[in-house]
N, C-alpha and C. Protein backbone atom coordinates (compact mmCIF):
# COMPACT_ATOMS: atom_id res chain seq x y z
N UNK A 1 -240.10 133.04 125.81
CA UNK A 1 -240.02 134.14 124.87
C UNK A 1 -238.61 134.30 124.34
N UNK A 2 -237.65 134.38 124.94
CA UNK A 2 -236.20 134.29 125.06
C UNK A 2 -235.60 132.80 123.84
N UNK A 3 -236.75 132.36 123.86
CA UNK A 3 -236.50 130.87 122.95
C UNK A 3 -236.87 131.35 121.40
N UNK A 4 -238.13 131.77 121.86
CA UNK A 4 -238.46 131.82 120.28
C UNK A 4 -237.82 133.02 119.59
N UNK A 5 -237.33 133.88 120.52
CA UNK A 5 -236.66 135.17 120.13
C UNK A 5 -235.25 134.84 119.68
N UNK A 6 -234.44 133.74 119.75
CA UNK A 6 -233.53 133.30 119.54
C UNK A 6 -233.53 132.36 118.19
N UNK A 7 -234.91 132.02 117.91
CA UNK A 7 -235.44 131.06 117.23
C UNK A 7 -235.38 131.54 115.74
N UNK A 8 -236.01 132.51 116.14
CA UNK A 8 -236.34 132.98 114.59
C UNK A 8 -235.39 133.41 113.44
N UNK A 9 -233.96 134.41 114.44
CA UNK A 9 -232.63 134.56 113.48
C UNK A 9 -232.06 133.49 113.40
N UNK A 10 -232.10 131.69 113.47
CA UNK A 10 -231.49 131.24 113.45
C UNK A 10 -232.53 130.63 112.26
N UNK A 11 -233.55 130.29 112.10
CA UNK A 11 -234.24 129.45 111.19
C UNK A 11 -234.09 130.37 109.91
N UNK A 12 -233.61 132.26 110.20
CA UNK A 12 -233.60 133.31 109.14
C UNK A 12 -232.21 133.10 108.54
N UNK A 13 -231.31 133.03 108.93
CA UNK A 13 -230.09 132.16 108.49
C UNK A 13 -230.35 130.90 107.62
N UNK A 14 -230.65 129.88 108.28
CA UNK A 14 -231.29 129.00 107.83
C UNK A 14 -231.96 129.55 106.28
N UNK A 15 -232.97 129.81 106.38
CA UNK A 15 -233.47 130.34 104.76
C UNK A 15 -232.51 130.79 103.75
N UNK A 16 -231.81 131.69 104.71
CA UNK A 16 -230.50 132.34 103.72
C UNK A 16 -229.67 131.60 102.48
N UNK A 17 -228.94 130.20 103.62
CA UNK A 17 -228.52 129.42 102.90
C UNK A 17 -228.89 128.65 101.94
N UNK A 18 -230.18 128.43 102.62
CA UNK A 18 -230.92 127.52 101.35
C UNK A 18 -231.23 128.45 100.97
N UNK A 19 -231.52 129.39 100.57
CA UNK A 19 -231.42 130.41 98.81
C UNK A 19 -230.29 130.50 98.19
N UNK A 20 -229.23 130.53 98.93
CA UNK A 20 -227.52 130.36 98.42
C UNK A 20 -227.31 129.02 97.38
N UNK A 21 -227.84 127.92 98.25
CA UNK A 21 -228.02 126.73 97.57
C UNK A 21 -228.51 127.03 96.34
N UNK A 22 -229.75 127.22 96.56
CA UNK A 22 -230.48 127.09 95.36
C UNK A 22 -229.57 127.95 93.85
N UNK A 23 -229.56 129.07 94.61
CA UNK A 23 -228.83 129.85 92.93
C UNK A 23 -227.43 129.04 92.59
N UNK A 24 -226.71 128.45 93.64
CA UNK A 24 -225.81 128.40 92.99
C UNK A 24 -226.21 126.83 92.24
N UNK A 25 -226.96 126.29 92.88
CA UNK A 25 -227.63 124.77 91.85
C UNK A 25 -227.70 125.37 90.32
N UNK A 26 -228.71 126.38 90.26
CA UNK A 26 -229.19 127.18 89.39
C UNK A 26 -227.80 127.30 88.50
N UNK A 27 -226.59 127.84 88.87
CA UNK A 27 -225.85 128.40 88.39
C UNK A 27 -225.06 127.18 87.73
N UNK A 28 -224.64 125.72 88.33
CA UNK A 28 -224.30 124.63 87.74
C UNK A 28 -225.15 124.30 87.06
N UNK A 29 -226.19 124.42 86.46
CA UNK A 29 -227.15 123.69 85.74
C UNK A 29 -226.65 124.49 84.24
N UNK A 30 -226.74 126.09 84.54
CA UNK A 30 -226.50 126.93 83.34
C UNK A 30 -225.16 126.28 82.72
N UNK A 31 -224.39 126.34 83.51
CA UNK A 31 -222.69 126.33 83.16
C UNK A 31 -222.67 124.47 82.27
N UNK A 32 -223.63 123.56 82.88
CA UNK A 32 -223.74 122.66 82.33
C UNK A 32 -224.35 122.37 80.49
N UNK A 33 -225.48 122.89 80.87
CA UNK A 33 -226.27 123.74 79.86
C UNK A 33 -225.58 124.25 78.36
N UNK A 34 -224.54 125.04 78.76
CA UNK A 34 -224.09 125.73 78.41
C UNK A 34 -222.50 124.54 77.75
N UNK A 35 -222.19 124.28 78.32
CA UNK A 35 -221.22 123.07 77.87
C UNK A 35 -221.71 122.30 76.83
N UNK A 36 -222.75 121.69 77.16
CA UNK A 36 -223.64 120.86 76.34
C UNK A 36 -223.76 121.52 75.08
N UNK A 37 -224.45 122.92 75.21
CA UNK A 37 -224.52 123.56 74.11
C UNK A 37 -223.10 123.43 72.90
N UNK A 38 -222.38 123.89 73.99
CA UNK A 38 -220.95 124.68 72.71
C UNK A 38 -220.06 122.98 72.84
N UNK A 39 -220.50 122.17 73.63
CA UNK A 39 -219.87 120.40 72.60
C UNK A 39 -220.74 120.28 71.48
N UNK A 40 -222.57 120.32 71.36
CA UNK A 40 -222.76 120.28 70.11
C UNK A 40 -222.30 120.64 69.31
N UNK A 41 -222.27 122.16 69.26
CA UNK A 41 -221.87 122.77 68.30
C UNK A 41 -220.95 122.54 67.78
N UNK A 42 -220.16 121.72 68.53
CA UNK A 42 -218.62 121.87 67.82
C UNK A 42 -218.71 120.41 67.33
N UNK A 43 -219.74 119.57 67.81
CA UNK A 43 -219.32 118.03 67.07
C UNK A 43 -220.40 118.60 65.58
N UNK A 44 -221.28 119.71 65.89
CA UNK A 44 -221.89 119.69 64.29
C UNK A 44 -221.14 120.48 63.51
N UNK A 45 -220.21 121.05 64.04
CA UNK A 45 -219.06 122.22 62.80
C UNK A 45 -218.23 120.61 62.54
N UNK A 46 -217.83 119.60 63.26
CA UNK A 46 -216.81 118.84 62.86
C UNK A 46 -217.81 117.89 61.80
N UNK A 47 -218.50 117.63 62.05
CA UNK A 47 -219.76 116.90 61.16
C UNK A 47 -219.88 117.53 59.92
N UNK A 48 -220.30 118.96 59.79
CA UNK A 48 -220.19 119.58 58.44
C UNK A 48 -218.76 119.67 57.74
N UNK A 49 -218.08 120.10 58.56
CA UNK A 49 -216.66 119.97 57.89
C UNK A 49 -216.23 118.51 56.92
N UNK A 50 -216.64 117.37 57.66
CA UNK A 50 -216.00 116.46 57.25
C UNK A 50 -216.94 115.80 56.14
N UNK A 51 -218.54 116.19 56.11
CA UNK A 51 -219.23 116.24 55.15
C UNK A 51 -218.87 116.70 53.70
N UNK A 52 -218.58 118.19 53.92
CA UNK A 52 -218.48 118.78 52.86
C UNK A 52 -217.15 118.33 52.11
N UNK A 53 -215.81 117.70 53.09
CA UNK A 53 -214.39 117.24 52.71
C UNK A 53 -215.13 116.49 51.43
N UNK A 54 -215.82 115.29 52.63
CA UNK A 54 -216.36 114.12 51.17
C UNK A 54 -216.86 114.07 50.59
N UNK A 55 -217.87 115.16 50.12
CA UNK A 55 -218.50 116.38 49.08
C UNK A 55 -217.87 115.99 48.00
N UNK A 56 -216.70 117.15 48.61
CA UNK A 56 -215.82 117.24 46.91
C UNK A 56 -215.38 116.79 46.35
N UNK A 57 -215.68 116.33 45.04
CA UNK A 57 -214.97 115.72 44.17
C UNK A 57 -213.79 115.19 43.86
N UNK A 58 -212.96 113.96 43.41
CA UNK A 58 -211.63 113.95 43.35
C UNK A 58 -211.03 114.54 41.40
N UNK A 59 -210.71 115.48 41.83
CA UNK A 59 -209.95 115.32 40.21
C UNK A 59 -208.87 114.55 39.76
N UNK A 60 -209.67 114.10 38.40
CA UNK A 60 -208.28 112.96 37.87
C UNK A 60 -207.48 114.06 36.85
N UNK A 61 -206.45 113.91 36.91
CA UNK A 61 -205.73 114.39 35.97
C UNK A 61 -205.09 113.31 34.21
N UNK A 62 -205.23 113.52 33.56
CA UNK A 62 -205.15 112.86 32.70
C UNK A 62 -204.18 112.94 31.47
N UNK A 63 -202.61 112.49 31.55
CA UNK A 63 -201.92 112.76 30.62
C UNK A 63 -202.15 112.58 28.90
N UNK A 64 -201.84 113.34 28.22
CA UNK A 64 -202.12 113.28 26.76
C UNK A 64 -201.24 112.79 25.84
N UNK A 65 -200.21 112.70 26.70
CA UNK A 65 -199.32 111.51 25.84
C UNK A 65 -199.37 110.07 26.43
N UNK A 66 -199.97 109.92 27.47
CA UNK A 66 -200.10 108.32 27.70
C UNK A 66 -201.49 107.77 27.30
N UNK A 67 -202.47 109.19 26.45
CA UNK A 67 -203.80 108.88 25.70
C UNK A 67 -203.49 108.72 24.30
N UNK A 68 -202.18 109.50 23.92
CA UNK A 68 -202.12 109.18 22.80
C UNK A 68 -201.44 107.62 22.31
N UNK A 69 -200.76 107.07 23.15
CA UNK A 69 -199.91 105.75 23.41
C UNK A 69 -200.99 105.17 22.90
N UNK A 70 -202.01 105.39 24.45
CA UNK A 70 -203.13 103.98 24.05
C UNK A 70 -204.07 103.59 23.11
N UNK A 71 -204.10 104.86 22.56
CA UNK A 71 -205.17 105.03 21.16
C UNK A 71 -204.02 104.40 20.22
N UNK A 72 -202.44 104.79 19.98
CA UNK A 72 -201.89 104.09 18.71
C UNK A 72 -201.42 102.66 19.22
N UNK A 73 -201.84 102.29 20.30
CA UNK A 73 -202.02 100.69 20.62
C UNK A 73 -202.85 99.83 20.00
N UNK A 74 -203.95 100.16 19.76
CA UNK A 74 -205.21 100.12 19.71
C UNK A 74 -205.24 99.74 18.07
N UNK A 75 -204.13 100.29 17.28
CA UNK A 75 -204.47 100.01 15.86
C UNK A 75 -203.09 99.62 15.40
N UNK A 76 -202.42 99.20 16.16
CA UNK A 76 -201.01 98.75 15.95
C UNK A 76 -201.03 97.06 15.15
N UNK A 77 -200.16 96.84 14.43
CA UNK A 77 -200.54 95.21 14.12
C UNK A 77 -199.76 95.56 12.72
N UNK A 78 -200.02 94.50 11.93
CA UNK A 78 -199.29 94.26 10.57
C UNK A 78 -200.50 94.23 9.65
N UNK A 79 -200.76 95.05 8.69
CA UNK A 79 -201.63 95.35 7.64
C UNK A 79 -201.08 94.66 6.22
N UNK A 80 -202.26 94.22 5.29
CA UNK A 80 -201.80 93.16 4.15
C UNK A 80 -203.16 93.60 2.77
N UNK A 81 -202.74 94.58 2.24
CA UNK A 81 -204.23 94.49 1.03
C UNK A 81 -203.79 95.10 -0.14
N UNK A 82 -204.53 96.07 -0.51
CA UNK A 82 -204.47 96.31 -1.81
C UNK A 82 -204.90 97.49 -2.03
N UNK A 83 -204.34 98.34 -3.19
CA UNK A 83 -204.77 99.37 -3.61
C UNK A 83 -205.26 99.62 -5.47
N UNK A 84 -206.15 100.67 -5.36
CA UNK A 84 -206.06 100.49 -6.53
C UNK A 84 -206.95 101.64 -7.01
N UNK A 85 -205.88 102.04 -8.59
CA UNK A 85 -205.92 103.38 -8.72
C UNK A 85 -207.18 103.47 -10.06
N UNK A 86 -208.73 104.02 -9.61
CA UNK A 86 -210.02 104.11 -10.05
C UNK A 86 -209.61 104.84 -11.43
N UNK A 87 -208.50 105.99 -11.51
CA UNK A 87 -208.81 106.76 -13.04
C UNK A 87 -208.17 105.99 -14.04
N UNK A 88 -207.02 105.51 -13.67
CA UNK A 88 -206.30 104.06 -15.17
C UNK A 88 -206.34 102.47 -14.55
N UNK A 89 -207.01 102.56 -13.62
CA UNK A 89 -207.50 100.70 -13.72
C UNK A 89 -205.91 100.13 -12.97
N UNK A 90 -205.14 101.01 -12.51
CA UNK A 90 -203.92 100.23 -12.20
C UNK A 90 -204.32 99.79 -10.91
N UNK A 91 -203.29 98.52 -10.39
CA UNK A 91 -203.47 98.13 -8.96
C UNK A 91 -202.32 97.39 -8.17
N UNK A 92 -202.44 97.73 -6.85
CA UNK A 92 -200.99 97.02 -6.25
C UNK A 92 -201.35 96.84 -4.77
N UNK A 93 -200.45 96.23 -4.10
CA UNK A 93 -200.22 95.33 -3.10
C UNK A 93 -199.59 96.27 -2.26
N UNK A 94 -200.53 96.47 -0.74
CA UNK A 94 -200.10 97.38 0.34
C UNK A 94 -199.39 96.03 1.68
N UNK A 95 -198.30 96.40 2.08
CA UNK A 95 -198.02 95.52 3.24
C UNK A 95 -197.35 96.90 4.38
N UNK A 96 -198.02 96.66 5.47
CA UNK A 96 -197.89 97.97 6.31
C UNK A 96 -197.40 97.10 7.88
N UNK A 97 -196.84 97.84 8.65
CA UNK A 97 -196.49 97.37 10.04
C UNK A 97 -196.01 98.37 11.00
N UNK A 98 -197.33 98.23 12.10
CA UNK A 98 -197.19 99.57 12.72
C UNK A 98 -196.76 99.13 13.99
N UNK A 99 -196.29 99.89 14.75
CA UNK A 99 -195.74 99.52 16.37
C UNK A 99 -195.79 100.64 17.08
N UNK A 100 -195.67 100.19 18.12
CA UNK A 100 -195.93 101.56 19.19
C UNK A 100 -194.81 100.91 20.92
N UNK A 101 -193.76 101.99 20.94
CA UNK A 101 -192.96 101.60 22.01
C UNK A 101 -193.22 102.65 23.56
N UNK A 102 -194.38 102.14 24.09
CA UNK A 102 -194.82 102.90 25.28
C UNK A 102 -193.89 103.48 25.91
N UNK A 103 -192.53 102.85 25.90
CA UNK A 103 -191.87 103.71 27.20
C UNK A 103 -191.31 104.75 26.51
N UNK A 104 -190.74 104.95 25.03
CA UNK A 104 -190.33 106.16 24.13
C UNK A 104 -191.24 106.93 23.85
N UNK A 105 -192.32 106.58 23.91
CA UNK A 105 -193.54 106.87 22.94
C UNK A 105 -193.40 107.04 21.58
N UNK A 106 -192.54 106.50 20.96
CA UNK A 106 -192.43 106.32 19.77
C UNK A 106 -193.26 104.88 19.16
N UNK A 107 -194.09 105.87 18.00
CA UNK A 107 -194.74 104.93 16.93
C UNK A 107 -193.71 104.72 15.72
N UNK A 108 -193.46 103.88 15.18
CA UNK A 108 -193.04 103.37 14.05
C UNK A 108 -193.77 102.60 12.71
N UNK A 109 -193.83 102.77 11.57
CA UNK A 109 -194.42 102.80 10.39
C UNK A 109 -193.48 102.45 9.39
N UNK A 110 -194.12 101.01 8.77
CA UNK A 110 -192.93 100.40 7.66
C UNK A 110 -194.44 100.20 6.83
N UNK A 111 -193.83 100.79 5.31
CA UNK A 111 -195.15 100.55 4.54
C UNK A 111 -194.31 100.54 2.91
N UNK A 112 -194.48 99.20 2.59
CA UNK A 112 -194.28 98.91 1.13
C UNK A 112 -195.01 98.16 0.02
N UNK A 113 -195.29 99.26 -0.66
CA UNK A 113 -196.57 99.55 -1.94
C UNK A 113 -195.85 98.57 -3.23
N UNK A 114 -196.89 97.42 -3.66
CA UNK A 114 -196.18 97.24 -4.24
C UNK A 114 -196.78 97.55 -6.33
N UNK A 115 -196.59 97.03 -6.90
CA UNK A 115 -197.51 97.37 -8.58
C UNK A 115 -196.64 98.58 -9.04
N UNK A 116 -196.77 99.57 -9.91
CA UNK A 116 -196.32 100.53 -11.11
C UNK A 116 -196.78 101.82 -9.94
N UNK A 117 -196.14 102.07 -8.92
CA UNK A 117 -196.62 103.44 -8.04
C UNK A 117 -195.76 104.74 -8.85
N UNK A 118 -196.46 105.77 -9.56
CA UNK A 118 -196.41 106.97 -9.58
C UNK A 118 -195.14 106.78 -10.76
N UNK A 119 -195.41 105.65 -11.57
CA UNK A 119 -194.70 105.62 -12.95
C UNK A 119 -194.00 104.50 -12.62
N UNK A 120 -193.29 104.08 -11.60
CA UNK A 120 -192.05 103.49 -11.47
C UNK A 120 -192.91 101.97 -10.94
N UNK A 121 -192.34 100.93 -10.95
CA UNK A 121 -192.14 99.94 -10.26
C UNK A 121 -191.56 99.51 -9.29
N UNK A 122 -192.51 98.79 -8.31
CA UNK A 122 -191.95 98.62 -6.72
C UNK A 122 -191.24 99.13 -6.42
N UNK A 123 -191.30 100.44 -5.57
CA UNK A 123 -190.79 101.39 -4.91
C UNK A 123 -189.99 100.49 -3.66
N UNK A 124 -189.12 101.30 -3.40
CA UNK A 124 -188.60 101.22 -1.85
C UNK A 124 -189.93 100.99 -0.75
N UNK A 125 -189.83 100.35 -0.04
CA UNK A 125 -190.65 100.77 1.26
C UNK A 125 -190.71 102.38 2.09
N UNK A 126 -191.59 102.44 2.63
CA UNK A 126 -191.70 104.06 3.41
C UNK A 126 -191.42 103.69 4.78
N UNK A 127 -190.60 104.15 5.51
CA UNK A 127 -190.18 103.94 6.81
C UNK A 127 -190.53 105.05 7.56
N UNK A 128 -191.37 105.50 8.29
CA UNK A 128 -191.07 106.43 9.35
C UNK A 128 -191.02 106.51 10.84
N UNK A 129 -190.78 107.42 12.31
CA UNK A 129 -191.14 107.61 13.09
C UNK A 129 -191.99 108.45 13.79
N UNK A 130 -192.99 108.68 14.27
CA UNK A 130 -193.56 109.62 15.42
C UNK A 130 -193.39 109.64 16.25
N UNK A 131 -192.90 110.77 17.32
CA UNK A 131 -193.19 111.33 18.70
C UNK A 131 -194.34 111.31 19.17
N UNK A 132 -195.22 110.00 19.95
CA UNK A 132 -196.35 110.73 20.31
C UNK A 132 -196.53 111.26 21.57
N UNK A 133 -195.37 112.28 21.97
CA UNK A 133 -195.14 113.19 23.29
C UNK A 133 -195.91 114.44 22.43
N UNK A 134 -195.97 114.63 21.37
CA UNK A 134 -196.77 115.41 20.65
C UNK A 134 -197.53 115.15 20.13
N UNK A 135 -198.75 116.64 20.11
CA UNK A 135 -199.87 116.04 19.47
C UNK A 135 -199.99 115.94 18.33
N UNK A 136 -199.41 116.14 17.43
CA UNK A 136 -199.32 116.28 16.15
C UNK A 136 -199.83 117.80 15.48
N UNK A 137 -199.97 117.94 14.04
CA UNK A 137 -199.41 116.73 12.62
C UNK A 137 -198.04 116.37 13.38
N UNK A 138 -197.86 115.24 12.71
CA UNK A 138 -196.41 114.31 12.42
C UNK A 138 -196.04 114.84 10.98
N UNK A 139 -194.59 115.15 11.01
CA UNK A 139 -194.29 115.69 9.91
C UNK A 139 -193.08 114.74 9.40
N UNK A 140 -192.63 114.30 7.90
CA UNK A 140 -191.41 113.29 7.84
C UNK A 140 -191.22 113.84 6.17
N UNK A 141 -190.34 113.10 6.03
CA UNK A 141 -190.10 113.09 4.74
C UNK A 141 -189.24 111.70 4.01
N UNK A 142 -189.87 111.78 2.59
CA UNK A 142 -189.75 110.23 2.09
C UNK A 142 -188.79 110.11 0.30
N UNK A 143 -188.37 109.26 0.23
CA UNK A 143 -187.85 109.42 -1.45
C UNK A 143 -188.89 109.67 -2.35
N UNK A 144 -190.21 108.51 -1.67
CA UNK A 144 -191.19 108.61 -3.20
C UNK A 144 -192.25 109.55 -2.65
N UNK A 145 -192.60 109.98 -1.55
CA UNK A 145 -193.49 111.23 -1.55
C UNK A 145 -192.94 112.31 -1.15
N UNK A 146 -191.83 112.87 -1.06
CA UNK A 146 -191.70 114.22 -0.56
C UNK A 146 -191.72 114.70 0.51
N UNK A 147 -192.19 115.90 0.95
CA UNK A 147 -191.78 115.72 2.46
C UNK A 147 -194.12 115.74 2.60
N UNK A 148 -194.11 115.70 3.60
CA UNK A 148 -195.73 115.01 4.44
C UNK A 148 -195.45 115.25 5.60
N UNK A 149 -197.23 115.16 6.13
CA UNK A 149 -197.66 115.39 7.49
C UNK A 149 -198.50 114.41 7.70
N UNK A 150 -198.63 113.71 8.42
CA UNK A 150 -199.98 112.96 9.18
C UNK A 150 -200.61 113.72 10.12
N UNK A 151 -201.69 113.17 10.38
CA UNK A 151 -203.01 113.85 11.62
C UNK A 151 -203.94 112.32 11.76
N UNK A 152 -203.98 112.16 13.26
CA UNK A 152 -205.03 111.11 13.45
C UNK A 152 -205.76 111.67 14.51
N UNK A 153 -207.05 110.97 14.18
CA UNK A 153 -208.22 111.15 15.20
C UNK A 153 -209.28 110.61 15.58
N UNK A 154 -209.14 109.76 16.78
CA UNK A 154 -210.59 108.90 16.52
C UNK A 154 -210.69 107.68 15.55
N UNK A 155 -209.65 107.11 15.26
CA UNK A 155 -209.61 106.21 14.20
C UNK A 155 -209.50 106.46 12.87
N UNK A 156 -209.18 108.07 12.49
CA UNK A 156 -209.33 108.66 11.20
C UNK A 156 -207.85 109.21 11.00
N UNK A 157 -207.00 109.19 9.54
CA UNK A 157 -206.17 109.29 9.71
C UNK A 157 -206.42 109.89 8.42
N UNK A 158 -205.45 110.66 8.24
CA UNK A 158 -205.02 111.67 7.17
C UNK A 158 -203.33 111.94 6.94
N UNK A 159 -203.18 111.72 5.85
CA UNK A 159 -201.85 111.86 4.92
C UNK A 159 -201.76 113.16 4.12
N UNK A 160 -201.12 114.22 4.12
CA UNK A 160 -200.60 114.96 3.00
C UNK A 160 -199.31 115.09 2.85
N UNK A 161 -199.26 114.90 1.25
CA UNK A 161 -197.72 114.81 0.52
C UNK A 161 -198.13 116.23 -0.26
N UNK A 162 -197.26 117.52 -0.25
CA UNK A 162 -198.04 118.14 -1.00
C UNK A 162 -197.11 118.55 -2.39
N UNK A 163 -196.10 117.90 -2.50
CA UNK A 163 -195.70 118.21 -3.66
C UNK A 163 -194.46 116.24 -3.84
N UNK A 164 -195.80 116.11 -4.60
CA UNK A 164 -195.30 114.26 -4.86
C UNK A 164 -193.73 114.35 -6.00
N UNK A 165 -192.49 114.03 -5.73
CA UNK A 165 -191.42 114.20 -6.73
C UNK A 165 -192.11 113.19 -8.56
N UNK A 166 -192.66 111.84 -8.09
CA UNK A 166 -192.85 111.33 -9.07
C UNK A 166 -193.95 111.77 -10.46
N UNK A 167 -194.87 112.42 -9.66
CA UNK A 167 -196.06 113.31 -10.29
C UNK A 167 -195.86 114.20 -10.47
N UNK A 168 -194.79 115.07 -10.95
CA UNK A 168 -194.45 116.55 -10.92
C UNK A 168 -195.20 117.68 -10.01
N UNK A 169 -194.65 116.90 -8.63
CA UNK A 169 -194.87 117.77 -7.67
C UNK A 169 -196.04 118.21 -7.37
N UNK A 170 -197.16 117.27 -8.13
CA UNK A 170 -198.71 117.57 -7.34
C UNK A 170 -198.89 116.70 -6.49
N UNK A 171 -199.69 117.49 -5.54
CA UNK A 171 -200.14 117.30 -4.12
C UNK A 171 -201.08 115.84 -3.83
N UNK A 172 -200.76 114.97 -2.72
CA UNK A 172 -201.58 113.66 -2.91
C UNK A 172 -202.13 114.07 -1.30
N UNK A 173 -203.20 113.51 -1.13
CA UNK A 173 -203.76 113.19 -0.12
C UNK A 173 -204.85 111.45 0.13
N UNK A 174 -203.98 111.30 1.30
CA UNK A 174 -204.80 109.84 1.70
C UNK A 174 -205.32 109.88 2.96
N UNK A 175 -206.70 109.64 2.79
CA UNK A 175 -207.45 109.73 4.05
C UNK A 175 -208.17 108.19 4.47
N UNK A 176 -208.48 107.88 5.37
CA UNK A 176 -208.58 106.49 5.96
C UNK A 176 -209.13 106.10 6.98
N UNK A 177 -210.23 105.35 7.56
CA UNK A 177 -210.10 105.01 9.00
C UNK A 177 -209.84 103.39 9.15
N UNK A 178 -209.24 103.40 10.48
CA UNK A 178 -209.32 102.27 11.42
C UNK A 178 -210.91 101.91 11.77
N UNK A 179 -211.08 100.66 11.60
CA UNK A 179 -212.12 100.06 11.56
C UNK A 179 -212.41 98.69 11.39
N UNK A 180 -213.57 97.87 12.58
CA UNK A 180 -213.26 96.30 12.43
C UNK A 180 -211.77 95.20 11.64
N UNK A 181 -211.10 95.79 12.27
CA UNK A 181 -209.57 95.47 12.03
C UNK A 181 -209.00 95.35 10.43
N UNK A 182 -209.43 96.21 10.08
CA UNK A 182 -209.00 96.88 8.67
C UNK A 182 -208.93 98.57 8.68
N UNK A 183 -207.85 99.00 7.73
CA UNK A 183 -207.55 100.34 7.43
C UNK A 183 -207.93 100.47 6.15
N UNK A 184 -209.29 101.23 5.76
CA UNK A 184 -209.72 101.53 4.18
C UNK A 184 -210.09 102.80 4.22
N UNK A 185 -209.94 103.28 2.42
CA UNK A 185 -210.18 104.59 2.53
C UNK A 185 -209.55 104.65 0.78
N UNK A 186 -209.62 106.51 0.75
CA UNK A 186 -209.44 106.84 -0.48
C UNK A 186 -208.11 107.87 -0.42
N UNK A 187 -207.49 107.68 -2.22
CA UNK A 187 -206.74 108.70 -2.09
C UNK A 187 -206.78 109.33 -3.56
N UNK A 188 -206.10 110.98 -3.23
CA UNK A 188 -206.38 111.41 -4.52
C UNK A 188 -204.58 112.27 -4.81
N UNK A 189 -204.45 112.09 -6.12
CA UNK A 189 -203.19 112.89 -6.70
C UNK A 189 -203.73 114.00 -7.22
N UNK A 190 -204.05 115.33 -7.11
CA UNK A 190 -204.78 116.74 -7.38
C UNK A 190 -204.38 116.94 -8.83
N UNK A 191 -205.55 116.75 -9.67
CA UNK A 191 -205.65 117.03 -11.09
C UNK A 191 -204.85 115.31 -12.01
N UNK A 192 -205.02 114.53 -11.18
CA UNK A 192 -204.07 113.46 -11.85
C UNK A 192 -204.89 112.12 -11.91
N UNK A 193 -205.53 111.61 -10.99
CA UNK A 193 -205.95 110.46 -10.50
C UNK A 193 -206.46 110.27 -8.87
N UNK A 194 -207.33 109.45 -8.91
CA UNK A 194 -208.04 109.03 -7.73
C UNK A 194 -207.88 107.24 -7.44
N UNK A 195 -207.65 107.21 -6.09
CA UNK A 195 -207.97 105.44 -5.98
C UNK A 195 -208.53 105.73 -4.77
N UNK A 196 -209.04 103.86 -4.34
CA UNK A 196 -209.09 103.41 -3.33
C UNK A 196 -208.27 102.30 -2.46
N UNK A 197 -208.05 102.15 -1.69
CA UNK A 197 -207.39 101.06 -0.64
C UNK A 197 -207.75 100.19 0.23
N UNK A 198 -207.77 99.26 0.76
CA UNK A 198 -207.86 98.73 1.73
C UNK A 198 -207.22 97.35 1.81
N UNK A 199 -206.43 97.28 3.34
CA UNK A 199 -205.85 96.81 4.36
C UNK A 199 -206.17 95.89 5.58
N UNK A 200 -205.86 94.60 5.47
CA UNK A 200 -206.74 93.78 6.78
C UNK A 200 -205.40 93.67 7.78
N UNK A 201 -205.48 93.66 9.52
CA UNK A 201 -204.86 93.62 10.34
C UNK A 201 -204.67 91.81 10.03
N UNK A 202 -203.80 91.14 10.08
CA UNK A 202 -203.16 89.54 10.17
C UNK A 202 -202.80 89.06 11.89
């Protein structure tokens, strides 16, 4: 009796521990659990993060004077044709030479007309420069037209002289495009005369 009476608080101990066991098993499993959990989470916040990085778009930035360079690249060359003026049947000989110096951004323009221009015979040549750090008009001034603006766009180019010295100071306009490596087009002296032109690249 003395045995089993001894028996029983010791196998009740016994139980004790193994319930101790058990919760605290219980309790590494959570804490594991629980790890597991908050590493996902954090490899799927680093996952979205680096998703959405390569999401976004890269912006190009795009200078407007190294667009304007490449567009007056593009039609640069030595021009050779003819003009000729539709209201009195007159006609003459265009020789043009355009350049473009990327690292100034300066365009340069040599253009000499030749036949009976605006009364006189063979004029001087027209020399000018552009800045194309700007967008324009280009503004210059010349012996035989006065002072002028250019505007280009897209292969379209536009001239106004608005008070011509040789024509008593009426206004000329020449408009033109670049096209299959010729420059053609029309021009008019306001209340005076109309022609046409055209120019082949050599």
């Amino acid at each position: 009796m003395k045995r089993r009476a001894l028996l029983i608080p010791i196998l009740s101990f016994a139980l004790l521990v193994s319930c101790g066991d058990d919760k605290k098993s219980d309790s590494t499993t959570a804490d594991t659990a629980a790890d597991t959990s908050a590493d996902t989470t954090t490899a799927d916040s680093t996952a979205d993060t680096t998703a959405d990085t390569t999401a976004d778009p890269t912006t190009t930035v795009v200078d407007p004077a190294a667009a304007r360079i490449a567009t007056a690249e593009e039609i640069a060359g030595t021009y050779t044709g003819e003009w000729t003026n539709t209201t009195f049947g007159s006609t003459g000989t265009i020789n043009a030479t355009f350049t473009v110096d990327a690292i100034t951004a300066i365009a340069s323009l040599s253009m000499d007309l030749g036949g009976n221009v605006f009364g006189s015979p063979d004029p001087d040549a027209l020399t000018a420069e552009f800045d194309l750090n700007g967008e324009g008009p280009y503004a210059g001034t010349s012996e035989l037209f006065g002072d002028y603006t250019v505007e280009y766009s897209a292969g379209h180019l536009k001239f106004t002289a608005p008070a011509v010295p040789g024509v008593g100071n009426l206004e000329m306009t020449i408009e033109g495009d670049f096209a299959d490596g010729a420059f053609s087009g029309t021009y008019t002296i306001v209340g005076l005369a109309e022609g046409t032109f055209e120019a082949n690249r050599v």
